[in-house]
PDB file of N, CA and C in Angstrom:
ATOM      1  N   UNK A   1       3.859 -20.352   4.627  1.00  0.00           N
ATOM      2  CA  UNK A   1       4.577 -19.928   3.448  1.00  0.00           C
ATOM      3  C   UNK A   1       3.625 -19.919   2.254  1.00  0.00           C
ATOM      4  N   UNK A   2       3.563 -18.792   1.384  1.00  0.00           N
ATOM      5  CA  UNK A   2       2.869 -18.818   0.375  1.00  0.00           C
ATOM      6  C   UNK A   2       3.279 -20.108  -0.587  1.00  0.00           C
ATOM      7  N   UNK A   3       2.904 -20.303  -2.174  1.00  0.00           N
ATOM      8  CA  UNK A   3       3.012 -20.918  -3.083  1.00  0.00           C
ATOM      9  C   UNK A   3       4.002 -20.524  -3.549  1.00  0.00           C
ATOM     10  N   UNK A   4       5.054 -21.639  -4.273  1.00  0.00           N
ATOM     11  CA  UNK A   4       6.598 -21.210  -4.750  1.00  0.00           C
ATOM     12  C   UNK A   4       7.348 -20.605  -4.035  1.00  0.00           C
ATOM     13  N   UNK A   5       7.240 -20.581  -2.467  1.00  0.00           N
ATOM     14  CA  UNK A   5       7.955 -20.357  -1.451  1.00  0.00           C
ATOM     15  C   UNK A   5       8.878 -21.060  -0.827  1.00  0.00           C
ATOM     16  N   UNK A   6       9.902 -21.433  -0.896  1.00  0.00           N
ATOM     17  CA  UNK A   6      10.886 -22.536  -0.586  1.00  0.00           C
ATOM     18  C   UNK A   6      11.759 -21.589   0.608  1.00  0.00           C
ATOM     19  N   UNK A   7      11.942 -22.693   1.954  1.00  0.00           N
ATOM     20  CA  UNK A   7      12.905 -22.039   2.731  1.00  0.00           C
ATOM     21  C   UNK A   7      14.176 -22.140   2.083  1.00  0.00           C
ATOM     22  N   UNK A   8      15.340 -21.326   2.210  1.00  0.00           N
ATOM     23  CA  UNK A   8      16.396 -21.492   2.091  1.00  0.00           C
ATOM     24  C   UNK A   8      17.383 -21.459   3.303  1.00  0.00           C
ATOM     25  N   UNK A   9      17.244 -20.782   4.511  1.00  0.00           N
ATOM     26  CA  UNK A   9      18.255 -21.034   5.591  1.00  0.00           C
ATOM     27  C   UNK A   9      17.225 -20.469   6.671  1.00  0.00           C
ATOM     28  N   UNK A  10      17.454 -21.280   7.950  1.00  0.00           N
ATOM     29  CA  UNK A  10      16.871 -21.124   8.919  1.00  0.00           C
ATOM     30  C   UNK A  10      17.694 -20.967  10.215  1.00  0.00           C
ATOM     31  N   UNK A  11      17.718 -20.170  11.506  1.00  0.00           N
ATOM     32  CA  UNK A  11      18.857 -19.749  12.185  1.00  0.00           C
ATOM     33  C   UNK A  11      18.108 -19.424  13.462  1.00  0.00           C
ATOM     34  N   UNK A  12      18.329 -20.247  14.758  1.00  0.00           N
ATOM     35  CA  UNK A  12      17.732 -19.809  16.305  1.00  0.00           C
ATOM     36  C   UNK A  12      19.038 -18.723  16.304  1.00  0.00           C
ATOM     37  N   UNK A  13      18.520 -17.512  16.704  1.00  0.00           N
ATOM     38  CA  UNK A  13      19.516 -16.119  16.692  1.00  0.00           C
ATOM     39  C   UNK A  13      18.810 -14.895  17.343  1.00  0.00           C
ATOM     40  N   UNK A  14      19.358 -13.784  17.972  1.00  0.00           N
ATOM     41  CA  UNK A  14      19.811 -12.548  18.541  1.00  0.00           C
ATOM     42  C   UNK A  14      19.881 -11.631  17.086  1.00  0.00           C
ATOM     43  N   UNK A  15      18.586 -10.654  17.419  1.00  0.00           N
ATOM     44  CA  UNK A  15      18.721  -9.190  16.560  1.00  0.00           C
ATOM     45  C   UNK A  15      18.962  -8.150  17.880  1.00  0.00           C
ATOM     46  N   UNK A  16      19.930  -7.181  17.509  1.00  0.00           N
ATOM     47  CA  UNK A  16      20.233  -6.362  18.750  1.00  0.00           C
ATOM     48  C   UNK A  16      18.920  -5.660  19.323  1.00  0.00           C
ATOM     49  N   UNK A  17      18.080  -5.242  18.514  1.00  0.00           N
ATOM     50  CA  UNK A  17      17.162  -4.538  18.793  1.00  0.00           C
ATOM     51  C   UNK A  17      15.398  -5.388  19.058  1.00  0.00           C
ATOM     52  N   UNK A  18      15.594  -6.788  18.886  1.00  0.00           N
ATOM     53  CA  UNK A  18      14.279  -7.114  18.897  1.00  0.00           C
ATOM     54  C   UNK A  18      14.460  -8.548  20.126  1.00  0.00           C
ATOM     55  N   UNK A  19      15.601  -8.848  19.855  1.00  0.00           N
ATOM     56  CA  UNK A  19      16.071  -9.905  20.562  1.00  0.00           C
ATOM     57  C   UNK A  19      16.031 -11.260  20.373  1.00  0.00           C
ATOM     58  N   UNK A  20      15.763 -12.272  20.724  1.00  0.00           N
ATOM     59  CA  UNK A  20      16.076 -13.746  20.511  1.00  0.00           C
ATOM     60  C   UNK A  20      14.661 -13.971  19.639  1.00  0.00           C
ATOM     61  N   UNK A  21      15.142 -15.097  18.644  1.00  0.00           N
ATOM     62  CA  UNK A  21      13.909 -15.831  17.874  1.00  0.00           C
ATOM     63  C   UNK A  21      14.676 -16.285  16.719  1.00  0.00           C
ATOM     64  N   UNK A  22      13.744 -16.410  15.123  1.00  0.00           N
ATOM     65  CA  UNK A  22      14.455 -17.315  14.638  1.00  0.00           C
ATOM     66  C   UNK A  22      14.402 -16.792  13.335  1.00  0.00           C
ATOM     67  N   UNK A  23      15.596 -16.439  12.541  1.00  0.00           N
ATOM     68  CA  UNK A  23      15.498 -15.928  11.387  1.00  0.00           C
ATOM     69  C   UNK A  23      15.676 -16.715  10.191  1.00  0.00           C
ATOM     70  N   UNK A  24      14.459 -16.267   9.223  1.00  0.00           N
ATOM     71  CA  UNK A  24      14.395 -17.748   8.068  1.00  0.00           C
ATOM     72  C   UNK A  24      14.426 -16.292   6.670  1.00  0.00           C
ATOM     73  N   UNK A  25      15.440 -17.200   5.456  1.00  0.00           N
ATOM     74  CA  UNK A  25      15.754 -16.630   4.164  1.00  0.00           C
ATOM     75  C   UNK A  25      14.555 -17.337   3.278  1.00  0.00           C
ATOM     76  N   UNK A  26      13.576 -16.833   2.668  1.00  0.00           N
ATOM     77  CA  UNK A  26      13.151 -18.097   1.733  1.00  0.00           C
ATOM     78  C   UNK A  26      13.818 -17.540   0.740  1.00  0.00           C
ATOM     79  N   UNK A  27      13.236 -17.770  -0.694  1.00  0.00           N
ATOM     80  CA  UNK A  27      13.431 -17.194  -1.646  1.00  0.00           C
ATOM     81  C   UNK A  27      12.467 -16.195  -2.115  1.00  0.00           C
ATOM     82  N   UNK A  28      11.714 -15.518  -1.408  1.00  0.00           N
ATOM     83  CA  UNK A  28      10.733 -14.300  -1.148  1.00  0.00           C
ATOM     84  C   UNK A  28      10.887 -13.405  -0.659  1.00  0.00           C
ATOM     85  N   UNK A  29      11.459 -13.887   1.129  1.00  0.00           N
ATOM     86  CA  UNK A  29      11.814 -13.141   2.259  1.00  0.00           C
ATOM     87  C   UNK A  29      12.162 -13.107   3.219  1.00  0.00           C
ATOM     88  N   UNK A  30      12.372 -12.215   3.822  1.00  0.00           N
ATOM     89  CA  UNK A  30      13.289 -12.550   4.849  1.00  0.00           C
ATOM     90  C   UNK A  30      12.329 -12.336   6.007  1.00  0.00           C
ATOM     91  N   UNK A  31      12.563 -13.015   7.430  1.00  0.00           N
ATOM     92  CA  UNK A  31      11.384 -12.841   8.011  1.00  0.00           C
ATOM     93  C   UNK A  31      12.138 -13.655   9.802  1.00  0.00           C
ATOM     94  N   UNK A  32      11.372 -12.641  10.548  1.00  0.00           N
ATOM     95  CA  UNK A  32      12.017 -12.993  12.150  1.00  0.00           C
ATOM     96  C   UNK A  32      11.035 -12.885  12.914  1.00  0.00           C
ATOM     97  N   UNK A  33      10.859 -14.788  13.825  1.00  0.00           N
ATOM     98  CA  UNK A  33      10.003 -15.080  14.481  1.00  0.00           C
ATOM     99  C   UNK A  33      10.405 -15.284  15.713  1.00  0.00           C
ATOM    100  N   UNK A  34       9.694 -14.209  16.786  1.00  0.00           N
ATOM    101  CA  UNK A  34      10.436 -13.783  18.200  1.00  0.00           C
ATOM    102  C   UNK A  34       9.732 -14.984  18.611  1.00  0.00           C
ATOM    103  N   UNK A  35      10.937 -15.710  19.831  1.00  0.00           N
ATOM    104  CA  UNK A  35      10.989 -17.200  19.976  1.00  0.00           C
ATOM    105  C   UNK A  35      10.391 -17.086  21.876  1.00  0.00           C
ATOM    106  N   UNK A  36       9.730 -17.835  22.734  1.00  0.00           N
ATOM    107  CA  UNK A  36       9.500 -17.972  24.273  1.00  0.00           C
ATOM    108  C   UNK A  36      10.000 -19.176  24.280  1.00  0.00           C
ATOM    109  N   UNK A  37      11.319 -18.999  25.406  1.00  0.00           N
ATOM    110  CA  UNK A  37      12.008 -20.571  25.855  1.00  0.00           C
ATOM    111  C   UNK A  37      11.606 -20.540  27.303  1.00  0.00           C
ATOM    112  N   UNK A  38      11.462 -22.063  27.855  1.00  0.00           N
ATOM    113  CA  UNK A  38      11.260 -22.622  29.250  1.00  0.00           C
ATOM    114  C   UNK A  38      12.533 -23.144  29.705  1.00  0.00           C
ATOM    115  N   UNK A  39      13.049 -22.340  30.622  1.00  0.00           N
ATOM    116  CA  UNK A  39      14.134 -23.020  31.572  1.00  0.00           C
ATOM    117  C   UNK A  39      13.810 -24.751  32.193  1.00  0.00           C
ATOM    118  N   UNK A  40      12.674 -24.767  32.475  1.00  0.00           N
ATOM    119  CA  UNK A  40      11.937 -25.803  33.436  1.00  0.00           C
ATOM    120  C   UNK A  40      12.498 -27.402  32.257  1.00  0.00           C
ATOM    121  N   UNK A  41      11.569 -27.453  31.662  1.00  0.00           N
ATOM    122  CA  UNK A  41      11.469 -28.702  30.080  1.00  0.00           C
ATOM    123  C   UNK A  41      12.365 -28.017  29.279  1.00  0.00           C
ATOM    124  N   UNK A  42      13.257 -27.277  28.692  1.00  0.00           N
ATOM    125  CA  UNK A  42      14.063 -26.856  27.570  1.00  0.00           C
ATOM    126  C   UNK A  42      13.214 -26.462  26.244  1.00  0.00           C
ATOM    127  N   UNK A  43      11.887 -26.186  26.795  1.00  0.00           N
ATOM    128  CA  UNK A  43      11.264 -25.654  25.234  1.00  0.00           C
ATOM    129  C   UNK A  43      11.180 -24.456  24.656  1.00  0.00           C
ATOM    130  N   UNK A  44      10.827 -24.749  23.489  1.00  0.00           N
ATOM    131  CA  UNK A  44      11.078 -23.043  22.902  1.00  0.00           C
ATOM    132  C   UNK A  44       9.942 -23.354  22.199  1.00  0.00           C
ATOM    133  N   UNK A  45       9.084 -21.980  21.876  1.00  0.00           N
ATOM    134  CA  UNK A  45       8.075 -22.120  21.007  1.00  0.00           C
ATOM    135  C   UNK A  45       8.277 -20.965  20.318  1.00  0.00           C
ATOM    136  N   UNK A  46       7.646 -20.822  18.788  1.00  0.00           N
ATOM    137  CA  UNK A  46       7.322 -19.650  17.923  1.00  0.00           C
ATOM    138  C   UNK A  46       6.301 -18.673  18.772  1.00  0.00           C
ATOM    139  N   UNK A  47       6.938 -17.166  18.681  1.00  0.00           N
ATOM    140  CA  UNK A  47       5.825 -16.363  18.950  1.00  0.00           C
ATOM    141  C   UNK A  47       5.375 -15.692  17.888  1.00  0.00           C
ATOM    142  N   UNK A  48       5.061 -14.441  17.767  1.00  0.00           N
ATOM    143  CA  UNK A  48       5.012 -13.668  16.437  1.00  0.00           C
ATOM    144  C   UNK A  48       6.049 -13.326  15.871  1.00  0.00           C
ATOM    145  N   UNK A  49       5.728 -13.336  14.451  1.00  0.00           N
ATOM    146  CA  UNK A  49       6.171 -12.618  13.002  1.00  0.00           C
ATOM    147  C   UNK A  49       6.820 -11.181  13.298  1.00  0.00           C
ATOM    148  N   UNK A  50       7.574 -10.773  13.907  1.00  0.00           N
ATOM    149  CA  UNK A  50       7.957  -9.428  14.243  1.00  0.00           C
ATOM    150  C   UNK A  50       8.131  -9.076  12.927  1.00  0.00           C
ATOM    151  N   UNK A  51       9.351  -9.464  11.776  1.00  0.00           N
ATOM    152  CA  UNK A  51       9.683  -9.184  10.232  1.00  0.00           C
ATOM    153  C   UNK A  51       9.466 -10.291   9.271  1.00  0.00           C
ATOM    154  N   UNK A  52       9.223  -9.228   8.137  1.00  0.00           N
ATOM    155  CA  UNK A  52       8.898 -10.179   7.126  1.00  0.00           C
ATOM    156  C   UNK A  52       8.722  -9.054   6.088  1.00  0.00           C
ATOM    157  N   UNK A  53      10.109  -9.330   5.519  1.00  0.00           N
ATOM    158  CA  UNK A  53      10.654  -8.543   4.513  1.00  0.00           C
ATOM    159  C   UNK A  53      10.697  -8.962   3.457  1.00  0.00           C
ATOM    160  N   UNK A  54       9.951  -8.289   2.156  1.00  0.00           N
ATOM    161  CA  UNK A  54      10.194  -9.342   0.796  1.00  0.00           C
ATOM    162  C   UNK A  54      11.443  -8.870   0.646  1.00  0.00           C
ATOM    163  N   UNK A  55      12.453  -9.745  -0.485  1.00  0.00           N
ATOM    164  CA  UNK A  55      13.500  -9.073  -0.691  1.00  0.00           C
ATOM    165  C   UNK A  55      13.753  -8.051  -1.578  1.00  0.00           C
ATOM    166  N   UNK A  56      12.581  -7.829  -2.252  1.00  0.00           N
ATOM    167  CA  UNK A  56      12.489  -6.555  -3.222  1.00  0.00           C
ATOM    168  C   UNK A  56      12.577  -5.267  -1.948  1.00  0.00           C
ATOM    169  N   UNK A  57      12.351  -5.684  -0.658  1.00  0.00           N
ATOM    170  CA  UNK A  57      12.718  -4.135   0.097  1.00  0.00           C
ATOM    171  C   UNK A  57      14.256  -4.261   0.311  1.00  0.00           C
ATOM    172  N   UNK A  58      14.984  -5.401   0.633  1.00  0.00           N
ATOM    173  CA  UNK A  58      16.071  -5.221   1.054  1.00  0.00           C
ATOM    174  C   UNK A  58      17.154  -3.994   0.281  1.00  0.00           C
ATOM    175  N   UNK A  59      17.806  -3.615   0.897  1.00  0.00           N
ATOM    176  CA  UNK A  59      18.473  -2.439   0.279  1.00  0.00           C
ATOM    177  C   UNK A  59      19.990  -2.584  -0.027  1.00  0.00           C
ATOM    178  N   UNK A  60      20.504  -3.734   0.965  1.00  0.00           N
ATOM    179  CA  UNK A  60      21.841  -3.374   1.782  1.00  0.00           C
ATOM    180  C   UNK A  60      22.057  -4.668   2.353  1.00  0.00           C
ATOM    181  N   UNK A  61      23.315  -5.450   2.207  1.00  0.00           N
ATOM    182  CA  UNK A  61      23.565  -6.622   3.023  1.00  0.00           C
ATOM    183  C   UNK A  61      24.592  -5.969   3.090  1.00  0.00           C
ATOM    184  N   UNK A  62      25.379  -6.951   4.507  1.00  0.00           N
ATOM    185  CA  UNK A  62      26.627  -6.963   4.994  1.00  0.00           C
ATOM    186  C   UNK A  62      27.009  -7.530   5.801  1.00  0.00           C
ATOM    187  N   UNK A  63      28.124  -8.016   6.645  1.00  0.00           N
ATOM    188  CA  UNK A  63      28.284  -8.261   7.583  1.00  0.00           C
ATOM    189  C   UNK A  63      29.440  -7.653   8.280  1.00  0.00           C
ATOM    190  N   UNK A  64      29.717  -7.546   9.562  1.00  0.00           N
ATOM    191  CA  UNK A  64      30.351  -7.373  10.963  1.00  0.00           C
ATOM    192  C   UNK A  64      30.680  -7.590  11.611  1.00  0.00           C
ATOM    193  N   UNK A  65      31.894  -6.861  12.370  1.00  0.00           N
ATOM    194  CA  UNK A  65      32.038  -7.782  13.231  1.00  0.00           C
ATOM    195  C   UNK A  65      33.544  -8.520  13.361  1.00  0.00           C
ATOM    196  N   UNK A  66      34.273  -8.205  14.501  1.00  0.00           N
ATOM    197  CA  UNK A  66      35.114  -9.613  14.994  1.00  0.00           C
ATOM    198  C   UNK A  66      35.053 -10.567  15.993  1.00  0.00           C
ATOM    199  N   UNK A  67      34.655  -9.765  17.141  1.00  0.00           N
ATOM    200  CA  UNK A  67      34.799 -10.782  18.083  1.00  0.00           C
ATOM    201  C   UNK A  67      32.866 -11.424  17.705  1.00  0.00           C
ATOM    202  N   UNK A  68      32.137 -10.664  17.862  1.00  0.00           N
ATOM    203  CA  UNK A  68      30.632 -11.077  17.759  1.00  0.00           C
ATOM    204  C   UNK A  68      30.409 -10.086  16.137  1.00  0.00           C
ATOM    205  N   UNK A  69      30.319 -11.297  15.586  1.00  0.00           N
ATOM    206  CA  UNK A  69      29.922 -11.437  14.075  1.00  0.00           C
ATOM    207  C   UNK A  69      28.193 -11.290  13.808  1.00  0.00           C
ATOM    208  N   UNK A  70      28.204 -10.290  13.372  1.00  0.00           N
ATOM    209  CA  UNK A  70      26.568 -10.146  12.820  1.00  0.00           C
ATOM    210  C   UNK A  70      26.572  -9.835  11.131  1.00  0.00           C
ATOM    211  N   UNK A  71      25.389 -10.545  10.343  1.00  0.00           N
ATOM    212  CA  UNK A  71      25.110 -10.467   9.348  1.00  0.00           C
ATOM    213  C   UNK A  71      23.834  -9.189   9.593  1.00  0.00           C
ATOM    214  N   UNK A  72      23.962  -8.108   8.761  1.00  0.00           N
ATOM    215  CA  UNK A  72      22.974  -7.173   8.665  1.00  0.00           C
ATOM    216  C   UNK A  72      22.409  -6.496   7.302  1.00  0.00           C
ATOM    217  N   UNK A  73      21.450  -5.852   7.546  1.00  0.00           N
ATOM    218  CA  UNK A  73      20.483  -5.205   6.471  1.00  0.00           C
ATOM    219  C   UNK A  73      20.222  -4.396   6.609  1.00  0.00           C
ATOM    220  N   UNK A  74      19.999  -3.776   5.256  1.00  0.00           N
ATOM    221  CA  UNK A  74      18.446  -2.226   6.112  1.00  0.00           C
ATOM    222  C   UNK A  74      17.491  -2.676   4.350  1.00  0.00           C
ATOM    223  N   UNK A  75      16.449  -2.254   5.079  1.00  0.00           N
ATOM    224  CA  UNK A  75      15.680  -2.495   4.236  1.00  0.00           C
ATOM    225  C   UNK A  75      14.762  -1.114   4.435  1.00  0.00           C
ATOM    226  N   UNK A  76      13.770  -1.505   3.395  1.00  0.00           N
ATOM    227  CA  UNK A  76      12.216  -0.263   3.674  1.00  0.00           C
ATOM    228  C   UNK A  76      11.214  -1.267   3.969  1.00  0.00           C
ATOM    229  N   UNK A  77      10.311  -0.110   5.420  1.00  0.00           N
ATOM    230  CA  UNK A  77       9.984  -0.672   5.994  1.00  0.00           C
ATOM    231  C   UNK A  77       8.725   0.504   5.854  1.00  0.00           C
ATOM    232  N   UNK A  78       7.654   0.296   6.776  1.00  0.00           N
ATOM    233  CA  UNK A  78       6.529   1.148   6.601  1.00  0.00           C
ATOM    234  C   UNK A  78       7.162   2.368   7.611  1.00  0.00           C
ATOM    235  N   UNK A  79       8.197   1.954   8.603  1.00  0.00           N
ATOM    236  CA  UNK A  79       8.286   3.329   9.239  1.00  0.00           C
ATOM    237  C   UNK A  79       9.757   3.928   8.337  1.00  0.00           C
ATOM    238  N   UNK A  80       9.758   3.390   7.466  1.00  0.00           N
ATOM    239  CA  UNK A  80      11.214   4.019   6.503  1.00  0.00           C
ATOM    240  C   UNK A  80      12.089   3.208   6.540  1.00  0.00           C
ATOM    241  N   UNK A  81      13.404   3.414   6.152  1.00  0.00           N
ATOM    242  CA  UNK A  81      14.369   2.766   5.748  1.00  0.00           C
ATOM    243  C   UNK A  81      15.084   2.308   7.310  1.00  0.00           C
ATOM    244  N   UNK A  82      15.344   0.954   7.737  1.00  0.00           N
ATOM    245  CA  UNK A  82      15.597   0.398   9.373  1.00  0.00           C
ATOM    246  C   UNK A  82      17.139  -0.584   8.718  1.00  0.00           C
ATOM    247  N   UNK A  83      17.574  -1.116   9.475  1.00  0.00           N
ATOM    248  CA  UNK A  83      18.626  -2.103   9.481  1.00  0.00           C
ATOM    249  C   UNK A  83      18.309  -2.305  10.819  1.00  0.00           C
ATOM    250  N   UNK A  84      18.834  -3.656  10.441  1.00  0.00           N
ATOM    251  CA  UNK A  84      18.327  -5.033  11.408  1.00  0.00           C
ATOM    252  C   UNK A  84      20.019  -5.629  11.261  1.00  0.00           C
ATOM    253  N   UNK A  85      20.530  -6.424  12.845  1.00  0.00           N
ATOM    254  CA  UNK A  85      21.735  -7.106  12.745  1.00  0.00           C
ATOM    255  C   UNK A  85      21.220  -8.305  13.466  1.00  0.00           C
ATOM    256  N   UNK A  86      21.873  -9.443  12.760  1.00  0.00           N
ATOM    257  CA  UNK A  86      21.591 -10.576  13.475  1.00  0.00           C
ATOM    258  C   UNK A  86      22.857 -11.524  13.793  1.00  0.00           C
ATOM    259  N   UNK A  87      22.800 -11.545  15.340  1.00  0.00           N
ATOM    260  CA  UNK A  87      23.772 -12.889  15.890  1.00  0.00           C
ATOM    261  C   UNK A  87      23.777 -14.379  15.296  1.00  0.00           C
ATOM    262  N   UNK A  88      24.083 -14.393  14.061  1.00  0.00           N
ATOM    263  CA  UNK A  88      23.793 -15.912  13.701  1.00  0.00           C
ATOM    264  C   UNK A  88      25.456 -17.050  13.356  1.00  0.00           C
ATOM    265  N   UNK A  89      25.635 -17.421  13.495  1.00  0.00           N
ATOM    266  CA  UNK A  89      27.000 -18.661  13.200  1.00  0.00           C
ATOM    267  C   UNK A  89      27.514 -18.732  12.638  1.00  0.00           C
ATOM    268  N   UNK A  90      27.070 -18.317  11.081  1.00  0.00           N
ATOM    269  CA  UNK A  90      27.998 -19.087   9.935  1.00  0.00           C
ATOM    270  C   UNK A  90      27.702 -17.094   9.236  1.00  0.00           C
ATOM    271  N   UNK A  91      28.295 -16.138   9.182  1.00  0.00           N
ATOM    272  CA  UNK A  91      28.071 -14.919   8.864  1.00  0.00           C
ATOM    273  C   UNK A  91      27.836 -14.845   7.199  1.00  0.00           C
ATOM    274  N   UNK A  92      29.428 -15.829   7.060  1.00  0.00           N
ATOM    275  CA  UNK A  92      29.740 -15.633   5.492  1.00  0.00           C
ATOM    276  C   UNK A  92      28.435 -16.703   4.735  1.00  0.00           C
ATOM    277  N   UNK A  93      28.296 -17.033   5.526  1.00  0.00           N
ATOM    278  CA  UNK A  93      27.585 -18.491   4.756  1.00  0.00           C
ATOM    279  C   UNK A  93      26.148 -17.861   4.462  1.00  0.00           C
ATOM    280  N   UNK A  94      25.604 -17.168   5.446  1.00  0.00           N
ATOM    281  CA  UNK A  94      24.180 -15.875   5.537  1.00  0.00           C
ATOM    282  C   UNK A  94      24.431 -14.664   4.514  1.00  0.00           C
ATOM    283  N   UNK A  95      25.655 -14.403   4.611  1.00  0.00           N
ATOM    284  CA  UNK A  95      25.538 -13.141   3.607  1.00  0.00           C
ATOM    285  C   UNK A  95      25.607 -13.444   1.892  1.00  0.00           C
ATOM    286  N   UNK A  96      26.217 -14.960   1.513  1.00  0.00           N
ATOM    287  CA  UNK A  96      26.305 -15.234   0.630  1.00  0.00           C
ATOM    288  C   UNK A  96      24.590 -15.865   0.162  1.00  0.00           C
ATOM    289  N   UNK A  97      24.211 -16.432   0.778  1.00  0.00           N
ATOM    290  CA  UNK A  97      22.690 -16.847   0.716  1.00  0.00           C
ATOM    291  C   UNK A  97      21.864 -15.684   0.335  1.00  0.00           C
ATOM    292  N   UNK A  98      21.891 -14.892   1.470  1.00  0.00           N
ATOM    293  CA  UNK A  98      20.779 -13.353   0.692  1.00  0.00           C
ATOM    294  C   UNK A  98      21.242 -12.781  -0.514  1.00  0.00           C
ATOM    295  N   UNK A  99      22.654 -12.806  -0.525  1.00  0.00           N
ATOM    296  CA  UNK A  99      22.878 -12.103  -1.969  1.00  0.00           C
ATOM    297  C   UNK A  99      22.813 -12.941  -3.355  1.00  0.00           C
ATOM    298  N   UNK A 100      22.606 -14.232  -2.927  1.00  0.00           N
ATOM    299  CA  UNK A 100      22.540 -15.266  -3.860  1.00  0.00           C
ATOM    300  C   UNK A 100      21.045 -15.186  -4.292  1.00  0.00           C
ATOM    301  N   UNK A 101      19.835 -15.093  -3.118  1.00  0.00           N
ATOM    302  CA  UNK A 101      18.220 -14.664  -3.204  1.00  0.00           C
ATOM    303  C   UNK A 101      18.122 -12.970  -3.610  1.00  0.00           C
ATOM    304  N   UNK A 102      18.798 -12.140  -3.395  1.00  0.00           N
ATOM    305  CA  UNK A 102      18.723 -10.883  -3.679  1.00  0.00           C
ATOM    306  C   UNK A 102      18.862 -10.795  -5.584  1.00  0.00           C
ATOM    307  N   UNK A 103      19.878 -11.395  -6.238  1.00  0.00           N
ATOM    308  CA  UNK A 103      20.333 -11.117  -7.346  1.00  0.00           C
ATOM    309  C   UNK A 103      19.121 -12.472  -8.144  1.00  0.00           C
ATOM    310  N   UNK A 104      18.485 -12.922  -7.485  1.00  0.00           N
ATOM    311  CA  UNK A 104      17.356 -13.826  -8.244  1.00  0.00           C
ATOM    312  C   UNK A 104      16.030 -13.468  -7.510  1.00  0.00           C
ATOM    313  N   UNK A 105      15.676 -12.336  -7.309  1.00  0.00           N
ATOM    314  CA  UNK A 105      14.267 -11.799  -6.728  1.00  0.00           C
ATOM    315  C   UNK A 105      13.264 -11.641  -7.406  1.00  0.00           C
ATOM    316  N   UNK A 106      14.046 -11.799  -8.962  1.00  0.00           N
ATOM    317  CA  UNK A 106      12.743 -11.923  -9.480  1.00  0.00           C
ATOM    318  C   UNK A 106      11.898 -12.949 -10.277  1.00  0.00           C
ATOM    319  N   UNK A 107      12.529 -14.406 -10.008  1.00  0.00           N
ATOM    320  CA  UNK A 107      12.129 -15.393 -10.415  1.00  0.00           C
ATOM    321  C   UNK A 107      10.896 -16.026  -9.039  1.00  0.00           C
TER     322      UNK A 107
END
């Protein structure tokens, strides 16, 4: 994490399109680290940085969803404007957090 980077929510979670790992809010950005678990010992380790979105790209929050609840985005990205959905637990509790870091992006 850079300087004046504070996490704000951290989440082991499912993006439909990238798949399992772990999505973290700081107050910078948003950012998803594709996760390798072992059946054998129960471990999970960090793999790569797949995203890592400042929130000055984010474009768009929302969430979805009844039976399987996803919090989602689209942001700009180098291949253009993408949305990303993520399987995470607490939906309302995620969408209120980014929009709480979205409307202070520039402190």
């Amino acid at each position: 994490m850079e300087d004046g980077e504070k996490r704000i929510k951290q989440e082991d979670c499912n993006e439909d399109k990238i798949g399992a790992g772990i999505l973290t809010l700081t107050n910078k950005r948003l950012a998803f680290d594709k996760t390798q678990a072992r059946m054998m010992d129960f471990s999970k380790r960090f793999g790569d940085t797949v995203l890592d979105i400042p929130l000055s790209d984010v474009t768009k929050v929302w969430k979805e969803g009844r039976l399987i609840k996803k919090v989602c985005f689209t942001a700009k990205t180098k291949e253009g404007e993408q949305t990303f959905k993520f399987g995470v637990f607490n939906t309302k509790d995620w969408l209120k957090n980014i929009e709480n870091m979205l409307g202070n992006k520039d402190q």
